[in-house]
N, C-alpha and C. Protein backbone atom coordinates (compact mmCIF):
# COMPACT_ATOMS: atom_id res chain seq x y z
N UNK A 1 0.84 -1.17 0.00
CA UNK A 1 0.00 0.00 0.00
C UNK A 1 0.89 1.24 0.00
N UNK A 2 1.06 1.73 -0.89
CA UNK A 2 1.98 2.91 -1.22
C UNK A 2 1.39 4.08 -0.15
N UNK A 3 -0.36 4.48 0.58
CA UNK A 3 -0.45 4.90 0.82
C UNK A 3 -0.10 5.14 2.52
N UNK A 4 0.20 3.74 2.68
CA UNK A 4 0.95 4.07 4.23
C UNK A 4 2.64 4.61 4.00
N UNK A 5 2.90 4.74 3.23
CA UNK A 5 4.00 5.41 3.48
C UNK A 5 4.48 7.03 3.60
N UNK A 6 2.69 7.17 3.13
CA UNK A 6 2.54 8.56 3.21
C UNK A 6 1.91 9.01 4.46
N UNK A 7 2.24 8.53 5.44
CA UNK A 7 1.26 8.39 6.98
C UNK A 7 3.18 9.01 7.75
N UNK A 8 3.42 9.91 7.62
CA UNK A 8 4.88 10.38 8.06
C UNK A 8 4.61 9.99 9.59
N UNK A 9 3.79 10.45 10.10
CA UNK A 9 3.51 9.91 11.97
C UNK A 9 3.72 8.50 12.39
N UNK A 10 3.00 7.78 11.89
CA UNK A 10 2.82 6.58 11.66
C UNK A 10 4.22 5.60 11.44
N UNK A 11 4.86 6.32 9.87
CA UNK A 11 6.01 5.90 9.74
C UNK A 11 6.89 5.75 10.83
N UNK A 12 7.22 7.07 11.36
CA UNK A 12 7.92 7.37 12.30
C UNK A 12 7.87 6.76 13.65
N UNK A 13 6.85 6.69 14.21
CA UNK A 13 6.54 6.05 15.52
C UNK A 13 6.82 4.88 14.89
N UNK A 14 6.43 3.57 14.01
CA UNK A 14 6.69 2.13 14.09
C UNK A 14 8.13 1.88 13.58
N UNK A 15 8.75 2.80 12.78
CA UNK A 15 10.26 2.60 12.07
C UNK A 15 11.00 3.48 12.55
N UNK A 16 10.68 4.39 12.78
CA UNK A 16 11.68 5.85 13.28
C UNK A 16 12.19 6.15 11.95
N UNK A 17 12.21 5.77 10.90
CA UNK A 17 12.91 5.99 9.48
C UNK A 17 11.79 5.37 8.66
N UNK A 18 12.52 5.76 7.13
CA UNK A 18 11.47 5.74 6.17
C UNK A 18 11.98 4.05 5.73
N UNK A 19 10.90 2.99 5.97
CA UNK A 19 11.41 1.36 6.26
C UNK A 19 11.87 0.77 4.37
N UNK A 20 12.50 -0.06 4.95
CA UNK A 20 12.93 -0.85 3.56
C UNK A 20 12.13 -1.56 3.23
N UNK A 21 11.71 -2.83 2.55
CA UNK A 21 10.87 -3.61 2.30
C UNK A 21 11.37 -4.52 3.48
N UNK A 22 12.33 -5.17 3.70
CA UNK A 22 12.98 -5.59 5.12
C UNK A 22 12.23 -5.66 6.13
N UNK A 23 12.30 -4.31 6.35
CA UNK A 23 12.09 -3.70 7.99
C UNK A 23 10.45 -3.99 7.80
N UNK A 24 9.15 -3.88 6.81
CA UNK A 24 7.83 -4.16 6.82
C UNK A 24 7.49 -5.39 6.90
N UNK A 25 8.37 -6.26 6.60
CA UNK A 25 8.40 -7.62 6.86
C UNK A 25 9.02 -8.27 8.25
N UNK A 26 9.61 -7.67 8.67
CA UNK A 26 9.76 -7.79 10.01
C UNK A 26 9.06 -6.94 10.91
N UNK A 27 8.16 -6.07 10.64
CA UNK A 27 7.69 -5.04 11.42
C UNK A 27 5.85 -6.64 11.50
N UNK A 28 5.86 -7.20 10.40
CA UNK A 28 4.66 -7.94 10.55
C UNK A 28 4.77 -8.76 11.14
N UNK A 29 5.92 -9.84 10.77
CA UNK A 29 6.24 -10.92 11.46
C UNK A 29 6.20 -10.96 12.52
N UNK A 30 6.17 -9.60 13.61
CA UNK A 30 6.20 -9.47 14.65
C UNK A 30 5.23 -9.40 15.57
N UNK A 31 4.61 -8.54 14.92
CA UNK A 31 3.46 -8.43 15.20
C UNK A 31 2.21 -9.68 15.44
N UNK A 32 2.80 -10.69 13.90
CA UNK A 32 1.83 -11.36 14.12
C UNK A 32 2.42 -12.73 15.33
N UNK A 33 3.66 -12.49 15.49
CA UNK A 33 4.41 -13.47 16.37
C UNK A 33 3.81 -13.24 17.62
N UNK A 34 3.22 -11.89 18.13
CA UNK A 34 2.49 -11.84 19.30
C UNK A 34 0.79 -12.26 19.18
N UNK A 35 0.64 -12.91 17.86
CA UNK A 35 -0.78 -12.88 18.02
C UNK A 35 -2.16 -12.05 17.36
N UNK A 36 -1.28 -11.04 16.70
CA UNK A 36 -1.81 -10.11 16.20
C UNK A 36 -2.43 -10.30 14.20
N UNK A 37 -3.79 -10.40 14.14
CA UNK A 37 -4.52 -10.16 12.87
C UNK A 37 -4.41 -9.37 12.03
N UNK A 38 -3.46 -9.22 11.29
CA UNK A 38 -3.91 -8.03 10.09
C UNK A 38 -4.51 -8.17 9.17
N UNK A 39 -5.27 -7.03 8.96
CA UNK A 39 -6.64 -6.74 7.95
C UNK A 39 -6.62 -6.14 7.48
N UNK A 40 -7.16 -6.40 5.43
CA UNK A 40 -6.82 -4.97 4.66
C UNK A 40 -8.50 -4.93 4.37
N UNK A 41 -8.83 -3.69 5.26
CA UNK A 41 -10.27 -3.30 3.96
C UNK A 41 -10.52 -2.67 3.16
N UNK A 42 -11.90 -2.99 2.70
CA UNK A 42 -12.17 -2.41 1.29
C UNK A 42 -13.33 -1.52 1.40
N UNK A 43 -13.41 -0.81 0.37
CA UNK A 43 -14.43 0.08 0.05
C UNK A 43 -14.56 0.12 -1.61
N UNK A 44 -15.53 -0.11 -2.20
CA UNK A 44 -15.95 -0.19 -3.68
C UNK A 44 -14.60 -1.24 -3.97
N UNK A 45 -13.98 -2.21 -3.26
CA UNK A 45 -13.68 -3.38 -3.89
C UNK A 45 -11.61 -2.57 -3.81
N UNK A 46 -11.34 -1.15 -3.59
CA UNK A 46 -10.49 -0.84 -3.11
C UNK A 46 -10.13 -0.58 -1.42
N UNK A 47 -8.83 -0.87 -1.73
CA UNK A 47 -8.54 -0.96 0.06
C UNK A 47 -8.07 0.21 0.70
N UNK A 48 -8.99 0.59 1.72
CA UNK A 48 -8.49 1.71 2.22
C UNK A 48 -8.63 2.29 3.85
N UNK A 49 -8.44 0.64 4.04
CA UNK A 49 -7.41 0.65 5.73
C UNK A 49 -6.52 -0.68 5.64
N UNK A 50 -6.02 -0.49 7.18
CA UNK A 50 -5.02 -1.68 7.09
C UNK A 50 -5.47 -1.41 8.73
N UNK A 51 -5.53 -2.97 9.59
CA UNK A 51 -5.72 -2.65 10.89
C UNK A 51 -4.88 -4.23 11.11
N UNK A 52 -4.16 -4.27 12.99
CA UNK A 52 -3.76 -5.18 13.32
C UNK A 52 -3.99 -5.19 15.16
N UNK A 53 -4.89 -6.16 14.83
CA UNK A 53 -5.82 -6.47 16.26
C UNK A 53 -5.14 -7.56 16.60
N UNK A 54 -4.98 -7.51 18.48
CA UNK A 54 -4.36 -8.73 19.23
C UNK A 54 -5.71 -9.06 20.32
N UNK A 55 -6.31 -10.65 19.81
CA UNK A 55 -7.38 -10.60 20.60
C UNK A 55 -7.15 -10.74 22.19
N UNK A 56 -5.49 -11.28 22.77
CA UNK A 56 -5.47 -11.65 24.31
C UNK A 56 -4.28 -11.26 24.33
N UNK A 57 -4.13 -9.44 24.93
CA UNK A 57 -3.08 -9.45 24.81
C UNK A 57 -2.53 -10.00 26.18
N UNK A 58 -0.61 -10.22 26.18
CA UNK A 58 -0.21 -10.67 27.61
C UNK A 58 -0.74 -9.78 28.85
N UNK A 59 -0.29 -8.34 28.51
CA UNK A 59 -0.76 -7.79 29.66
C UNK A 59 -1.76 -7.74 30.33
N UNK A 60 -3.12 -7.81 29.83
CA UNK A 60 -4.47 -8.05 30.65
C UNK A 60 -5.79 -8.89 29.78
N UNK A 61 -4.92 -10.13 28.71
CA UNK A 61 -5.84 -10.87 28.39
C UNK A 61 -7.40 -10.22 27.84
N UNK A 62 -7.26 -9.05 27.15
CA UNK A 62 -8.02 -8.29 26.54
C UNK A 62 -7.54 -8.14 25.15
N UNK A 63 -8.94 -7.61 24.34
CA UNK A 63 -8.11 -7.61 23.04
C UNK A 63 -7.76 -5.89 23.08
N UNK A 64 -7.00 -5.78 21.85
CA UNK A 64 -6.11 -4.32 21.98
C UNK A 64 -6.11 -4.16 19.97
N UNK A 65 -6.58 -2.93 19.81
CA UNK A 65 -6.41 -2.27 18.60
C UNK A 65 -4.69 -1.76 18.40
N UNK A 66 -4.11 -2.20 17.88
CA UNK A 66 -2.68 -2.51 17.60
C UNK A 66 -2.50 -1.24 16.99
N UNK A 67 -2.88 -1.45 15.14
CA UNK A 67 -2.54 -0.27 14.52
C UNK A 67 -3.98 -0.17 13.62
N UNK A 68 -4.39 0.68 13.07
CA UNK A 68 -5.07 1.45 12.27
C UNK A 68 -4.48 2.03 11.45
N UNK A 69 -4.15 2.20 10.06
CA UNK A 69 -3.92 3.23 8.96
C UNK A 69 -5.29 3.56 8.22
N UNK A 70 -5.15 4.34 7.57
CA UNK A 70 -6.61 4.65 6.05
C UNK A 70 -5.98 5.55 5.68
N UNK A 71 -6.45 5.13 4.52
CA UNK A 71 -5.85 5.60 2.92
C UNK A 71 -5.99 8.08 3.43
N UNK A 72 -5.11 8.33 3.52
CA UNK A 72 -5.17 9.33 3.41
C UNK A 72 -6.45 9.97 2.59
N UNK A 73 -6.25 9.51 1.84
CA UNK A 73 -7.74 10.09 0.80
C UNK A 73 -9.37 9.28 1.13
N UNK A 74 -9.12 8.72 2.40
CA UNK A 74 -10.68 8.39 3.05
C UNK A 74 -10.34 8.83 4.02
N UNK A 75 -9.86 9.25 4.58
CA UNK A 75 -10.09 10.04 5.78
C UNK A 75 -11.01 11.18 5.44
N UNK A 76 -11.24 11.08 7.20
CA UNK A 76 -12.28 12.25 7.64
C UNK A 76 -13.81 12.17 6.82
N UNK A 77 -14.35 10.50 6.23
CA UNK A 77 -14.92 9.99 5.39
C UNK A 77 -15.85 8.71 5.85
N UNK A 78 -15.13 9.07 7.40
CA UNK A 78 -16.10 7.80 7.94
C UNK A 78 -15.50 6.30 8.46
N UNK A 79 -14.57 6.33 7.42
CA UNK A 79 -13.79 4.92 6.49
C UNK A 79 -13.31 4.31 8.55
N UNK A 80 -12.41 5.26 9.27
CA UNK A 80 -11.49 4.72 10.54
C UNK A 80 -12.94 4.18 11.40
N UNK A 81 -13.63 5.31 11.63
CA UNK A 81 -14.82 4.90 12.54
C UNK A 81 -15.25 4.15 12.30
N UNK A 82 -15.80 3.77 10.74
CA UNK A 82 -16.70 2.32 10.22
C UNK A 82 -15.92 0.96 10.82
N UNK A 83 -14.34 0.93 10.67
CA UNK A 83 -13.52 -0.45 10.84
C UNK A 83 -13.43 -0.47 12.27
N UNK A 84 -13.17 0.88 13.13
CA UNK A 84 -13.53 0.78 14.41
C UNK A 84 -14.83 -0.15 14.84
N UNK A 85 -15.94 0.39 14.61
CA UNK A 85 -16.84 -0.11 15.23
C UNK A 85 -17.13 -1.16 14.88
N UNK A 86 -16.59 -1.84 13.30
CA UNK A 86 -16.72 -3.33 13.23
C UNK A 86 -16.19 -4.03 14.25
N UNK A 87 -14.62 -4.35 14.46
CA UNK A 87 -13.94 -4.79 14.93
C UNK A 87 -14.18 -4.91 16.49
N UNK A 88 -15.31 -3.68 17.13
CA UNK A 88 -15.47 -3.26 17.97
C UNK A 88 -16.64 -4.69 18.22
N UNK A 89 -17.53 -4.63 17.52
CA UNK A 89 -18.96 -5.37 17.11
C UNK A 89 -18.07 -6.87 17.22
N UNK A 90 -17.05 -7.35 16.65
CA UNK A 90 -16.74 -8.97 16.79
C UNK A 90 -16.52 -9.11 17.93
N UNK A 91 -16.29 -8.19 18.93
CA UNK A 91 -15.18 -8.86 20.45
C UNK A 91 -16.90 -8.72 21.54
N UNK A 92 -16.60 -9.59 22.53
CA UNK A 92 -17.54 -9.56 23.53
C UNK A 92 -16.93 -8.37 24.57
N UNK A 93 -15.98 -8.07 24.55
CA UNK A 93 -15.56 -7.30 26.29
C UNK A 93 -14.88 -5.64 25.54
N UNK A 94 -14.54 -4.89 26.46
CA UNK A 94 -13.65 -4.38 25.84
C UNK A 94 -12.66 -3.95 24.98
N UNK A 95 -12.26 -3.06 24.28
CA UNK A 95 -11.18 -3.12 23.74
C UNK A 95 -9.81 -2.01 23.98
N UNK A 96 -9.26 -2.18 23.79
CA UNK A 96 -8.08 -1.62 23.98
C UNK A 96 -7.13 -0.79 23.26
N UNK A 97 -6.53 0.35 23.38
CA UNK A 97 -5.81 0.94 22.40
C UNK A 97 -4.92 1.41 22.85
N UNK A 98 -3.29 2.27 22.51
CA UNK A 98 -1.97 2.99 23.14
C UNK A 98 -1.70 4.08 21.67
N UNK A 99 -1.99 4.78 22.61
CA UNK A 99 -0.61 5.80 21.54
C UNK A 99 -0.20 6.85 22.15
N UNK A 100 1.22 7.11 21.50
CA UNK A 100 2.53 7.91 21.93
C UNK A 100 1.89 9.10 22.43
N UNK A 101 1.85 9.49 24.07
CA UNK A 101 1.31 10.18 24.58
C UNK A 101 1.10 11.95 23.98
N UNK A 102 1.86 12.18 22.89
CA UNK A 102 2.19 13.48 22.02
C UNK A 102 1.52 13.31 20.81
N UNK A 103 0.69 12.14 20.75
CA UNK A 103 -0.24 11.91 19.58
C UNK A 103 -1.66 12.51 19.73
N UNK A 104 -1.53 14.00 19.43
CA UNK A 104 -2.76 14.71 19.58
C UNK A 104 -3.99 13.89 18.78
N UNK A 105 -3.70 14.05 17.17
CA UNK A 105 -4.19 14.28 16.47
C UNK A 105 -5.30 12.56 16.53
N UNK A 106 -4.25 11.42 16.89
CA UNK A 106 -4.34 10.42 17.26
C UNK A 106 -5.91 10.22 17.79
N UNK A 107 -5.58 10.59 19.27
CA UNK A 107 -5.54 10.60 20.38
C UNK A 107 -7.11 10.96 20.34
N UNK A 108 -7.74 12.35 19.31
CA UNK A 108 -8.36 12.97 18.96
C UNK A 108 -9.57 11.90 18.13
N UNK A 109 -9.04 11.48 16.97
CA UNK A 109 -9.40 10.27 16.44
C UNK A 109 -10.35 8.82 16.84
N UNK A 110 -9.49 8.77 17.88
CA UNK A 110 -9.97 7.61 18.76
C UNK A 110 -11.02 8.04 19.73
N UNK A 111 -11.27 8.94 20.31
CA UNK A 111 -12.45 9.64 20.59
C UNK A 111 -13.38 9.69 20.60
N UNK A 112 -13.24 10.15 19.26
CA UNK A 112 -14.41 10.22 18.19
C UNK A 112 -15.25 9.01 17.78
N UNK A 113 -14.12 8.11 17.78
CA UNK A 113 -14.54 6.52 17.47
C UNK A 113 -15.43 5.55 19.04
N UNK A 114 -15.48 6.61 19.59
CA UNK A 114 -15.91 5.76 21.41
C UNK A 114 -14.93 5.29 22.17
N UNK A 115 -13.64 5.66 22.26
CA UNK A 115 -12.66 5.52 22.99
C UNK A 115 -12.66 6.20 24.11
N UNK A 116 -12.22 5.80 25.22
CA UNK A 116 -12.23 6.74 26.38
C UNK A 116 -10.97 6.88 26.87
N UNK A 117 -10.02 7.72 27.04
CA UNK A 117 -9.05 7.64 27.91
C UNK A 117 -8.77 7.46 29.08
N UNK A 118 -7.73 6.31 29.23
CA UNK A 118 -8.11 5.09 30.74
C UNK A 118 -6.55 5.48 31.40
N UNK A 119 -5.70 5.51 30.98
CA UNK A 119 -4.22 5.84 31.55
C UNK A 119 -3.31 6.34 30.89
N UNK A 120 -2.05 6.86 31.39
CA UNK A 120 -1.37 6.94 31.05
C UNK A 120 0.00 6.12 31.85
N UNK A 121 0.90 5.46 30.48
CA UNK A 121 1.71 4.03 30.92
C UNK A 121 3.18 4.51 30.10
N UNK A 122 3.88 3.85 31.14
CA UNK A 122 5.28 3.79 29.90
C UNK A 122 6.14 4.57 31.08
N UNK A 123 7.82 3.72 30.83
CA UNK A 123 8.23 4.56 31.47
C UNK A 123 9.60 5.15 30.42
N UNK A 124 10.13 6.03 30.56
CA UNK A 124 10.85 6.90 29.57
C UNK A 124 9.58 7.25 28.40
N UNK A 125 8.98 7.01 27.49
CA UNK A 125 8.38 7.27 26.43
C UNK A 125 7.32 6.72 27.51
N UNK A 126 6.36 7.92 26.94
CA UNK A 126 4.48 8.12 27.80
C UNK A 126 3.84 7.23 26.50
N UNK A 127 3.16 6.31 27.26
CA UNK A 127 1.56 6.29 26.50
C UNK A 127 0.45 6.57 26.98
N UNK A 128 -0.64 6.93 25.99
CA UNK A 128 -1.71 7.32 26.34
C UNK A 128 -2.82 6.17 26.40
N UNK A 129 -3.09 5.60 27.27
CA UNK A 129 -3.84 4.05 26.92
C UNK A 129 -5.23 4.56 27.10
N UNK A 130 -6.51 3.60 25.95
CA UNK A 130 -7.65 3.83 25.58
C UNK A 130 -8.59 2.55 25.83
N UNK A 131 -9.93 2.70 26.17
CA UNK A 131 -10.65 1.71 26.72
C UNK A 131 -11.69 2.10 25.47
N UNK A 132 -12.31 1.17 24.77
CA UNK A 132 -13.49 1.40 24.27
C UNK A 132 -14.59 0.25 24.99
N UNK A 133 -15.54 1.04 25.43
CA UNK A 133 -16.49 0.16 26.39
C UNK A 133 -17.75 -1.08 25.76
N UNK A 134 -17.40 -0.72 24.06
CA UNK A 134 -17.85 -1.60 24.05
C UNK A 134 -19.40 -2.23 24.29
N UNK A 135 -20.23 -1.35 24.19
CA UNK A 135 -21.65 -1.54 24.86
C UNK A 135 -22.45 -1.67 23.20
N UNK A 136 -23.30 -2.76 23.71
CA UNK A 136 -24.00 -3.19 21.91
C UNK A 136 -25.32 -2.49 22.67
């Protein structure tokens, strides 16, 4: 997806640099080595998110919204909230989210989507940890 590479925040927080083909293949492998689902969706049969959900994570055996991208050009379109609240709709309990406590814009995002802000964790680098409650 050419269009996550245009996600400079994004980039940055998971690579700190602009990744090789390498480093995305190990950035998955990893991910999915903990357990973690990645998902590309679609809209009119084009894809325009990418999400990677861990249904138990170690720390509190909850599931946790990993990462989220969308296509720059669906944003602000509905597109994050719609895959939110799917993903939201498969799990019975809670869900879970983190981001880099300086992630306004983020932070903002998730919000919007029914996220609530539950803590802040981390020691040297802050996170901002998110509860979505989850109520059908």
């Amino acid at each position: 997806m050419e269009w996550t590479m245009e996600d400079k925040d994004w980039i940055e927080e998971e690579f700190g640099r602009m990744p090789i083909a390498e480093d995305i293949f190990t950035y998955i492998q990893a991910y999915e080595g903990m357990g973690c689902e990645f998902r590309l969706w679609f809209k009119d049969e084009a894809p325009v998110a990418i999400t990677a959900v861990l249904d138990q994570a170690p720390s509190n055996q909850k599931s946790w919204l990993g990462t989220i991208v969308v296509d720059p050009v669906q944003r602000r379109k509905g597109v994050g909230h719609d895959v939110i609240q799917c993903i939201v709709g498969e799990k019975r309990e809670v869900v879970f989210a983190g981001i880099p406590l300086q992630q306004n814009e983020w932070s903002l995002f998730l919000g919007k989507c029914g996220f609530e802000q539950y803590a802040i964790e981390g020691e040297g680098k802050k996170y901002l940890t998110f509860v979505h409650p989850n109520e059908h």
